[in-house]
C-alpha atoms as a PDB file:
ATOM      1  CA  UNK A   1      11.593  13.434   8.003  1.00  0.00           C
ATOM      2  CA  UNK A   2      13.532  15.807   6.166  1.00  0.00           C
ATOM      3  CA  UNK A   3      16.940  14.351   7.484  1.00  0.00           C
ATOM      4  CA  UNK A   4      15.690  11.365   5.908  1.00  0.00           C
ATOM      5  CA  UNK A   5      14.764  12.428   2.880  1.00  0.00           C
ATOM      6  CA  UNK A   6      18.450  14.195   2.523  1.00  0.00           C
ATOM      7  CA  UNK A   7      19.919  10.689   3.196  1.00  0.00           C
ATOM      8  CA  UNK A   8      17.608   8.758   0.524  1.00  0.00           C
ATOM      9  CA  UNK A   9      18.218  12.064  -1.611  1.00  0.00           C
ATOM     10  CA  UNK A  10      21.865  11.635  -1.341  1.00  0.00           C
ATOM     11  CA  UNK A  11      22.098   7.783  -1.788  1.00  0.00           C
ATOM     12  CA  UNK A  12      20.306   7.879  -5.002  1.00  0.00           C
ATOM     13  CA  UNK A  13      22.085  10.904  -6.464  1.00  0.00           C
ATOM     14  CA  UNK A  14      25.775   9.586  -5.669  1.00  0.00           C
ATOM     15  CA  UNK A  15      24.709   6.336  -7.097  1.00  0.00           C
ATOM     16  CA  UNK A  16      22.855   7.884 -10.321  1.00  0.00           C
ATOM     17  CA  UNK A  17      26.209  10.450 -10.792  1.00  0.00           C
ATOM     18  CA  UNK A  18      28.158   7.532 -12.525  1.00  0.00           C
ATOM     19  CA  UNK A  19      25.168   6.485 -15.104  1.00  0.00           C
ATOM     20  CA  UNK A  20      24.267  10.238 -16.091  1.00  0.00           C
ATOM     21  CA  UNK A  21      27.974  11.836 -15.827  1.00  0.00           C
ATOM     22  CA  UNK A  22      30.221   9.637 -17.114  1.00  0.00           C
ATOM     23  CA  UNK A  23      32.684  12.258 -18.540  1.00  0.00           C
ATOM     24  CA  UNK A  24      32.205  14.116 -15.351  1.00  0.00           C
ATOM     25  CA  UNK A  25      33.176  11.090 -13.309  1.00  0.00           C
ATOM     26  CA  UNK A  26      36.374   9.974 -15.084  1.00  0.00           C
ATOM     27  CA  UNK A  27      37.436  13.656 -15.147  1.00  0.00           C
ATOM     28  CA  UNK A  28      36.816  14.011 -11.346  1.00  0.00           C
ATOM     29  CA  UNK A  29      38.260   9.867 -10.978  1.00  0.00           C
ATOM     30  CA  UNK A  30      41.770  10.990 -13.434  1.00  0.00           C
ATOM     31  CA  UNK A  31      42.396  14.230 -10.515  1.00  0.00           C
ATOM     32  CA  UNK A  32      41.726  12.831  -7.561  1.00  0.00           C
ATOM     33  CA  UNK A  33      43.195   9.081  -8.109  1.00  0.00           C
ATOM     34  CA  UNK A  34      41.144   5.866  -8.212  1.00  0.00           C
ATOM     35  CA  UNK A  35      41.565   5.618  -4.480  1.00  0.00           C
ATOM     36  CA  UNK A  36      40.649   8.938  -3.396  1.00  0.00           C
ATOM     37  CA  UNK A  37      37.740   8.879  -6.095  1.00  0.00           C
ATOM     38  CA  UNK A  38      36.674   5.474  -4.388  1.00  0.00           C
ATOM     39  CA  UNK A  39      36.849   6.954  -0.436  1.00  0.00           C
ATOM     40  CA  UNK A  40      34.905   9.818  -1.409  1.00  0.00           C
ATOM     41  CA  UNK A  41      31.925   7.838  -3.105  1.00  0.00           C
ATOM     42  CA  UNK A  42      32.177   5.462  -0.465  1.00  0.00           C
ATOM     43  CA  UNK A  43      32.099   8.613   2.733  1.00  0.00           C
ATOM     44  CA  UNK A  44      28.954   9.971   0.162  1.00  0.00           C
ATOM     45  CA  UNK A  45      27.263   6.544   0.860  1.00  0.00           C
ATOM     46  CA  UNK A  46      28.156   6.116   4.294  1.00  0.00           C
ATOM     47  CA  UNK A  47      26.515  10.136   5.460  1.00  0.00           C
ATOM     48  CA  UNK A  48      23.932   9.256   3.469  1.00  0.00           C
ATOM     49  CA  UNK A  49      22.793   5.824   5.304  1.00  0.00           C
ATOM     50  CA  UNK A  50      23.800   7.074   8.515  1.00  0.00           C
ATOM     51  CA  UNK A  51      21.168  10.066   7.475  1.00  0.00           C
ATOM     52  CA  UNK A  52      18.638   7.083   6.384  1.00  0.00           C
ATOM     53  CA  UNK A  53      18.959   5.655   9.626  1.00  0.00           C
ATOM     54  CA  UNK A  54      19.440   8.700  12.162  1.00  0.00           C
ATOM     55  CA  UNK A  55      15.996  10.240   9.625  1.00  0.00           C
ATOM     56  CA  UNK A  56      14.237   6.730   9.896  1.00  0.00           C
ATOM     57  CA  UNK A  57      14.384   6.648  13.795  1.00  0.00           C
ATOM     58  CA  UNK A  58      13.321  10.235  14.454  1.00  0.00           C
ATOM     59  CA  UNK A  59      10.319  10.288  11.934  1.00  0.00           C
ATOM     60  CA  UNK A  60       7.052   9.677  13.424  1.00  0.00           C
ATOM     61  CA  UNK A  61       5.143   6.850  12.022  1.00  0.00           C
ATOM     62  CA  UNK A  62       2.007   8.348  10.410  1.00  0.00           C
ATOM     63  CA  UNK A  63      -0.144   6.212   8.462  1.00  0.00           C
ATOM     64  CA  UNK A  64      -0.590   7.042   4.597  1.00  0.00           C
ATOM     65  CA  UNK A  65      -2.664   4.192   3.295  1.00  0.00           C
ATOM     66  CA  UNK A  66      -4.330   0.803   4.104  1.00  0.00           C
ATOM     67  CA  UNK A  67      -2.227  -2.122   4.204  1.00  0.00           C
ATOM     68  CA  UNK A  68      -3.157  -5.376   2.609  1.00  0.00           C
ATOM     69  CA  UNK A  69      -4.143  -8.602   4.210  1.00  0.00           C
ATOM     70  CA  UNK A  70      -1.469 -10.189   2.074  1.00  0.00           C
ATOM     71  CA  UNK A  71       1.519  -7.697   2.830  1.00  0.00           C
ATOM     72  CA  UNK A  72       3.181  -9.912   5.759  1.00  0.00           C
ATOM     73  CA  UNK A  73       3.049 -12.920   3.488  1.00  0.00           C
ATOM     74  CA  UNK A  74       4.230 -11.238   0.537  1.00  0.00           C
ATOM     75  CA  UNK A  75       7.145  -9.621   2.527  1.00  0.00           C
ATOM     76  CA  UNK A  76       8.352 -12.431   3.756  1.00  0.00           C
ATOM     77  CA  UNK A  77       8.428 -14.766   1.155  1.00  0.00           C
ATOM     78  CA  UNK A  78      10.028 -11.503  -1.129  1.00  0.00           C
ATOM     79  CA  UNK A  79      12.604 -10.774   1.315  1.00  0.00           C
ATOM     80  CA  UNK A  80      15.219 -13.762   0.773  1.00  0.00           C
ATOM     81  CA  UNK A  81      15.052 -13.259  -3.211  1.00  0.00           C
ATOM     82  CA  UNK A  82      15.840 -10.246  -2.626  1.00  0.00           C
ATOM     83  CA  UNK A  83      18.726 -10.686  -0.489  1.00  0.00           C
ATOM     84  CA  UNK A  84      20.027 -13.859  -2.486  1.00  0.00           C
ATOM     85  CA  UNK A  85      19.756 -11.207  -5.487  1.00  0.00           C
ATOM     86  CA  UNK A  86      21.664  -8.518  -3.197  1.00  0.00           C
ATOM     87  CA  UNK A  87      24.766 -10.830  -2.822  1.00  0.00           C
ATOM     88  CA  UNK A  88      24.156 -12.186  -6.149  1.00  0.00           C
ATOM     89  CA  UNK A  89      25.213  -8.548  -7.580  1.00  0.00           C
ATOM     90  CA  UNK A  90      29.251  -9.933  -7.363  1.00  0.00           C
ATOM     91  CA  UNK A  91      31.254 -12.871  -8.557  1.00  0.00           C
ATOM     92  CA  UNK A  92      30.833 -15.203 -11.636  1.00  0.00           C
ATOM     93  CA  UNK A  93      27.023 -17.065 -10.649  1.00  0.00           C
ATOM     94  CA  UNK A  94      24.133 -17.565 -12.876  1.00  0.00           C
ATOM     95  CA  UNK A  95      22.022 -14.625 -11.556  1.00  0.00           C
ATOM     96  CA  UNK A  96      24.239 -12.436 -12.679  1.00  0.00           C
ATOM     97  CA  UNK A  97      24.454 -13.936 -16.103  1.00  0.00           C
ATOM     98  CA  UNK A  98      21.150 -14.288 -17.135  1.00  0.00           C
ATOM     99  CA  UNK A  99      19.620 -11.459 -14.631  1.00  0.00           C
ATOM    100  CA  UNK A 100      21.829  -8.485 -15.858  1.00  0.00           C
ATOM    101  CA  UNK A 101      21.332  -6.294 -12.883  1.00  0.00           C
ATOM    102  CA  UNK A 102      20.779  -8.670  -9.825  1.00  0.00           C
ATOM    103  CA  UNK A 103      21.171  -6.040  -6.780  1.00  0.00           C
ATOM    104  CA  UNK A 104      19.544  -3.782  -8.366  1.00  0.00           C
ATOM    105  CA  UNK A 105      16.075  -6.160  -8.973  1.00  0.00           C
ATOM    106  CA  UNK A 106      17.113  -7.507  -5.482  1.00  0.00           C
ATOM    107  CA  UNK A 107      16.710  -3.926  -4.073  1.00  0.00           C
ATOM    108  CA  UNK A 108      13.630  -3.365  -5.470  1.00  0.00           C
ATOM    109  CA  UNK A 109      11.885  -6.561  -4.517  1.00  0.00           C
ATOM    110  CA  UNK A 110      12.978  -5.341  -0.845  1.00  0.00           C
ATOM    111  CA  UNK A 111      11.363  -2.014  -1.457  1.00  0.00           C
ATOM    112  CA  UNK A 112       7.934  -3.566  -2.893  1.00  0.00           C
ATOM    113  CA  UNK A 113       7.886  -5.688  -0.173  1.00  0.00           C
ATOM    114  CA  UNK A 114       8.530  -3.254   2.302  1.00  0.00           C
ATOM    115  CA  UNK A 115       5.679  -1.106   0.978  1.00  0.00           C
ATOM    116  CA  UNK A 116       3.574  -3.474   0.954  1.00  0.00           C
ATOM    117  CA  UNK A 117       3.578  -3.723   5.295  1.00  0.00           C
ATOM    118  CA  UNK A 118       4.272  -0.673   5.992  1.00  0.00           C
ATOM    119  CA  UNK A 119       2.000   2.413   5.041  1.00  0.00           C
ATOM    120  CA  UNK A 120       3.268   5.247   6.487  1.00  0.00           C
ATOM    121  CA  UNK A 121       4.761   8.212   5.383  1.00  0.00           C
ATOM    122  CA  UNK A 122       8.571   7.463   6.056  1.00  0.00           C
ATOM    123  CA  UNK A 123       8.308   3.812   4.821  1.00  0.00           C
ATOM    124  CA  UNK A 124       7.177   5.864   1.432  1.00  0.00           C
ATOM    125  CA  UNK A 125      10.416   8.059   1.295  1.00  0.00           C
ATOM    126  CA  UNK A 126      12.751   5.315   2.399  1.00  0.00           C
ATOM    127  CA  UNK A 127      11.504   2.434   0.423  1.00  0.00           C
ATOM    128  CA  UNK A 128       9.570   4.438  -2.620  1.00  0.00           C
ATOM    129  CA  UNK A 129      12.728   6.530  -2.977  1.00  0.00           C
ATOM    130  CA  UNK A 130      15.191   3.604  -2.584  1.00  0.00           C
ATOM    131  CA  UNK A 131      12.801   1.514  -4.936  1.00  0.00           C
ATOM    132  CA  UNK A 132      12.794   4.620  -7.796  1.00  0.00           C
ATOM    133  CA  UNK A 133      16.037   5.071  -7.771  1.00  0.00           C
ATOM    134  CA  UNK A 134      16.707   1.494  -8.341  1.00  0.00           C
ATOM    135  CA  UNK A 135      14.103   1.368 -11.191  1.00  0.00           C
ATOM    136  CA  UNK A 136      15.817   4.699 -12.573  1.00  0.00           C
ATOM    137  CA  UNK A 137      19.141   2.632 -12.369  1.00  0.00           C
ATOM    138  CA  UNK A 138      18.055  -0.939 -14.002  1.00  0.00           C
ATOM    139  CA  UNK A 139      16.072   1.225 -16.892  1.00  0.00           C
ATOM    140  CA  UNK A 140      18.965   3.432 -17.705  1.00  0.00           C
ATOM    141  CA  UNK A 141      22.207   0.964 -17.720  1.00  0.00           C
ATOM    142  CA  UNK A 142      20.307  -1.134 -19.801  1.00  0.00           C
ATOM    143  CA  UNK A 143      19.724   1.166 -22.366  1.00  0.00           C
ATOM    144  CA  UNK A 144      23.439   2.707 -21.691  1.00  0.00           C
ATOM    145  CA  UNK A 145      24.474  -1.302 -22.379  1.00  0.00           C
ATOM    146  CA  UNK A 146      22.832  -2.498 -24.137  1.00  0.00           C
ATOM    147  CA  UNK A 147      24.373  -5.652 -26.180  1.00  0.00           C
ATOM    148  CA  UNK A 148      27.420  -3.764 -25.909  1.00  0.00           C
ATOM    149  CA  UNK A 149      29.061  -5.913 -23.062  1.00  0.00           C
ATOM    150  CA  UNK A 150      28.875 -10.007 -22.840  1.00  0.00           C
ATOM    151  CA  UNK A 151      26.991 -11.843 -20.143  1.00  0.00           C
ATOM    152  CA  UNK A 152      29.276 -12.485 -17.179  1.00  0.00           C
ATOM    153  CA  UNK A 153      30.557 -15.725 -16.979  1.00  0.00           C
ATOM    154  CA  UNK A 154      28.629 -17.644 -14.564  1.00  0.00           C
ATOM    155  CA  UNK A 155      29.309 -21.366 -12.014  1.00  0.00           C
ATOM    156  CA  UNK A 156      27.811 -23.220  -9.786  1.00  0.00           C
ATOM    157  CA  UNK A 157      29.833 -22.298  -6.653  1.00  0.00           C
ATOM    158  CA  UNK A 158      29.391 -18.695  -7.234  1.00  0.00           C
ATOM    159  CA  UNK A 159      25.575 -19.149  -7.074  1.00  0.00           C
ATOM    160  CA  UNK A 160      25.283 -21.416  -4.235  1.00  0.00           C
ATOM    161  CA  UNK A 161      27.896 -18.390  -2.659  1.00  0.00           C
ATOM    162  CA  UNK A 162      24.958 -16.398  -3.147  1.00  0.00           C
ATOM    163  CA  UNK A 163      22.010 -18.188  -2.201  1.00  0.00           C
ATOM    164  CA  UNK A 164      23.799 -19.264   1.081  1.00  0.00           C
ATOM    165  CA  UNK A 165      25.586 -15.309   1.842  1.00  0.00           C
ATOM    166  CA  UNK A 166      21.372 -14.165   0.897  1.00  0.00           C
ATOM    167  CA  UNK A 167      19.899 -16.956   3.443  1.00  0.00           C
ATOM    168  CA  UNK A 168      22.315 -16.340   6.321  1.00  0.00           C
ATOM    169  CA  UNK A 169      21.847 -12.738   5.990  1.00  0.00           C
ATOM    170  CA  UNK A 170      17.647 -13.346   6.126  1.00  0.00           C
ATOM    171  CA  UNK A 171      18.123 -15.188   9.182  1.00  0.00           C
ATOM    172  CA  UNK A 172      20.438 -12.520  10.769  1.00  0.00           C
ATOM    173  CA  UNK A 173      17.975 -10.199   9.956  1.00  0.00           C
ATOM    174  CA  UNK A 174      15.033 -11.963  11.185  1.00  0.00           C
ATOM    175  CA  UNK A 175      16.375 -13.085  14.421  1.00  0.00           C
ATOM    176  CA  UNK A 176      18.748  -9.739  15.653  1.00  0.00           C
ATOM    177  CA  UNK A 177      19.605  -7.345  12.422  1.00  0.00           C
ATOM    178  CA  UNK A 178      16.249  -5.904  11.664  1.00  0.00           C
ATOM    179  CA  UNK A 179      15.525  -5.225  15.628  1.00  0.00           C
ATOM    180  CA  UNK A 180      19.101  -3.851  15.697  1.00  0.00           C
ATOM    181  CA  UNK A 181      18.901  -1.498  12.456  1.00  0.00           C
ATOM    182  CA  UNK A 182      15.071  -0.209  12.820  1.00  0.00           C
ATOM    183  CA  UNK A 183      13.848  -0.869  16.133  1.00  0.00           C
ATOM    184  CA  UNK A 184      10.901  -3.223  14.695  1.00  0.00           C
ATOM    185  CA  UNK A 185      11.984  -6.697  15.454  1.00  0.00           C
ATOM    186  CA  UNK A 186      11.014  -9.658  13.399  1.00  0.00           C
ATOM    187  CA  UNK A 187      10.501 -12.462  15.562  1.00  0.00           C
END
């Protein structure tokens, strides 16, 4: 559990460095060089999902609260918004323009529904920390933002891009990806 935690830890505090040290970060971005700056965020996030998973798989399940009846239903009818909204997070499309922070309300519909089928204690750290971080991060851009920058520009393709990239990766998921990435297959 605890290697998990460090990995949810360290996802959510690389991510929430940019929002709450801006100076910091373009001081840190002008020495090392865009490029270094980038590879360095980008090792940061890949230790810190390799943590998620390596934590994830060596937890023991053990049961924190009562599911309800609903939970499947809700998680699976949840879970393609919120990967539509996931690839919706780049490119000119109209979730992006009228949504403001797509990936982020994409990655919390994917905790909620999460939570809502699984009950124990690492499903709480993974998905209640993933979740909070991505509340933390949709609550403080937009105050950072707000009416300060316009509304992407937004077209047709670029949203059926992202309905089609969220679909095929539901179905990947559903029929091989989950199975592959958690051990709990779907189908």
């Amino acid at each position: 559990m605890i290697l998990l935690t460090l990995g949810v830890v360290l996802f959510a505090l690389t991510h929430l460095y940019p929002c709450f040290a801006p100076m910091h970060r373009a001081r840190l971005r002008e020495r090392l060089g865009e490029n270094r700056y980038k590879g360095l965020f980008s090792l940061l996030v890949f230790v810190a999902i390799g943590c998620i998973i390596a934590g994830w798989r060596s937890a023991s399940p053990m049961p924190l609260y009562f599911l309800p009846a609903w939970g499947p239903m809700l998680a699976m009818g949840i879970m393609p918004v919120a990967l539509i909204l996931l690839c919706a997070g780049q490119g000119a499309n109209h979730f992006r323009r009228y949504l403001v922070h797509p990936q982020l309300i994409g990655t919390l519909l994917w905790a909620g529904g999460h939570l809502a089928v699984n009950s124990e204690a690492r499903s709480l750290v993974l998905f209640g920390g993933i979740g909070l971080w991505a509340l933390v991060s949709i609550v403080w851009i937009s105050v950072r933002d707000w009416r300060q920058k316009p509304r992407p520009a937004a077209s047709w393709r670029g949203t059926g891009i992202s309905v089609g990239a969220g679909l095929a990766a539901s179905a990947l998921l559903i029929f091989w990806g989950h199975g592959w990435l958690t051990g709990i297959a779907l189908h």
